[in-house]
Protein backbone atom coordinates (compact mmCIF):
# COMPACT_ATOMS: atom_id res chain seq x y z
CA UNK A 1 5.46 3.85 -23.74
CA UNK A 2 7.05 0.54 -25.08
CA UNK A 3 4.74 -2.53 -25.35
CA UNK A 4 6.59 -6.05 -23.74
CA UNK A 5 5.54 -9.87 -24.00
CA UNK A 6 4.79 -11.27 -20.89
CA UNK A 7 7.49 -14.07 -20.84
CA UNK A 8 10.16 -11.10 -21.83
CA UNK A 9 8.92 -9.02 -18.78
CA UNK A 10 9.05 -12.02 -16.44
CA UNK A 11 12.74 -12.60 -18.44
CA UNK A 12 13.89 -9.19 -17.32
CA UNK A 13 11.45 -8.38 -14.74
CA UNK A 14 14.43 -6.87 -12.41
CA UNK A 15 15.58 -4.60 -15.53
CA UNK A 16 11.98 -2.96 -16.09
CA UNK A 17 11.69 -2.52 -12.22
CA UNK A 18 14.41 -0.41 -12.78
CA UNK A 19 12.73 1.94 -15.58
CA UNK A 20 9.73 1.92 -13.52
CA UNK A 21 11.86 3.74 -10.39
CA UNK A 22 13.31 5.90 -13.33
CA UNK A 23 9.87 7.10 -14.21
CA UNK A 24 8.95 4.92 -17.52
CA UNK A 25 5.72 2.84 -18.01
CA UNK A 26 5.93 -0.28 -19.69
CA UNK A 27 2.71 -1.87 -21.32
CA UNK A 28 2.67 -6.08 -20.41
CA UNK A 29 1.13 -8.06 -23.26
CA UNK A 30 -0.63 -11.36 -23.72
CA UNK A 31 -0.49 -12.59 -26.82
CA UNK A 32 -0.31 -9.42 -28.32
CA UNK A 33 -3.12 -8.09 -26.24
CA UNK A 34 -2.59 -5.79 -23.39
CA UNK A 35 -3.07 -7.32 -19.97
CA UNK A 36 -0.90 -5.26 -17.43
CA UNK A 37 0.85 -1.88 -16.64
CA UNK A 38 4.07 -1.65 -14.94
CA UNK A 39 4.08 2.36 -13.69
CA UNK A 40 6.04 3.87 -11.07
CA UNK A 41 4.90 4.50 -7.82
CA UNK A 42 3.43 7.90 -6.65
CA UNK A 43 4.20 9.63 -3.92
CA UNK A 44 1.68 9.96 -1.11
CA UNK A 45 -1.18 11.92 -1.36
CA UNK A 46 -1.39 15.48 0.23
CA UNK A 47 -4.16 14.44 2.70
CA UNK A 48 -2.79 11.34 4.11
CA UNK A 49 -0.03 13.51 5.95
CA UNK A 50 -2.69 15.28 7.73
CA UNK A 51 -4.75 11.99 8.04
CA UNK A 52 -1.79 10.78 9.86
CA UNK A 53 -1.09 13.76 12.02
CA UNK A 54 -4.84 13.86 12.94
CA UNK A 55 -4.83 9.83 14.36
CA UNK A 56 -1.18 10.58 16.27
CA UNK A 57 -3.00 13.55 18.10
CA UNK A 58 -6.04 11.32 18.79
CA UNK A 59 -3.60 9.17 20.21
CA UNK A 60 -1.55 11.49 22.40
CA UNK A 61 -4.85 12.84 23.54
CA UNK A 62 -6.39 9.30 24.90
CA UNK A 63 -3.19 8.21 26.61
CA UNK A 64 -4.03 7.46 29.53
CA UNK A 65 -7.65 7.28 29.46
CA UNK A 66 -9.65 4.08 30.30
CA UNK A 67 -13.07 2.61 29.36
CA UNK A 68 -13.88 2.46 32.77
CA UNK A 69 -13.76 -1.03 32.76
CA UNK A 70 -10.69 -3.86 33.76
CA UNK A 71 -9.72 -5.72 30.73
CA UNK A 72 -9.93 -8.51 32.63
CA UNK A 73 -13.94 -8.03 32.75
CA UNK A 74 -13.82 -7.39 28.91
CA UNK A 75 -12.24 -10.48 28.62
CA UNK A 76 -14.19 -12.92 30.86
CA UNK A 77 -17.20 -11.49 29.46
CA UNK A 78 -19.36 -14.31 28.27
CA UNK A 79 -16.91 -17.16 29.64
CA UNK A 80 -19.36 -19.47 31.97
């Protein structure tokens, strides 16, 4: 993992992009200190597929449905 001044990643910042899509991690430094870590991006996780799948039948299954009362009503409400 390769260690990087901050001005020199801000100098090249499109090039390390780059690395980080190819799978490298690049350590950002501060005056020699480490402040940052540019890492690639992970997929999603396993669950949020199924999170998703979960809300979109929720969805289907209220089309449709109402509160039982107009919107209208909702929105007046508390309007003198």
């Amino acid at each position: 993992m390769e260690s990087i001044g901050l001005f020199e990643a801000k100098t090249h910042l499109s090039e390390l992009v780059a690395r980080a899509e190819r799978g490298e991690e690049v350590i950002i430094t501060r005056h020699n200190k480490p402040v940052a870590k540019l890492v690639p991006m992970q997929a999603e996780m396993p669950d949020a597929a199924a999170r998703r799948a979960a809300v979109t039948a929720l969805l289907h299954a209220a089309a449709g449905r109402t509160l039982g009362m107009d919107w209208r009503a909702l929105r007046d409400e508390g309007r003198p």
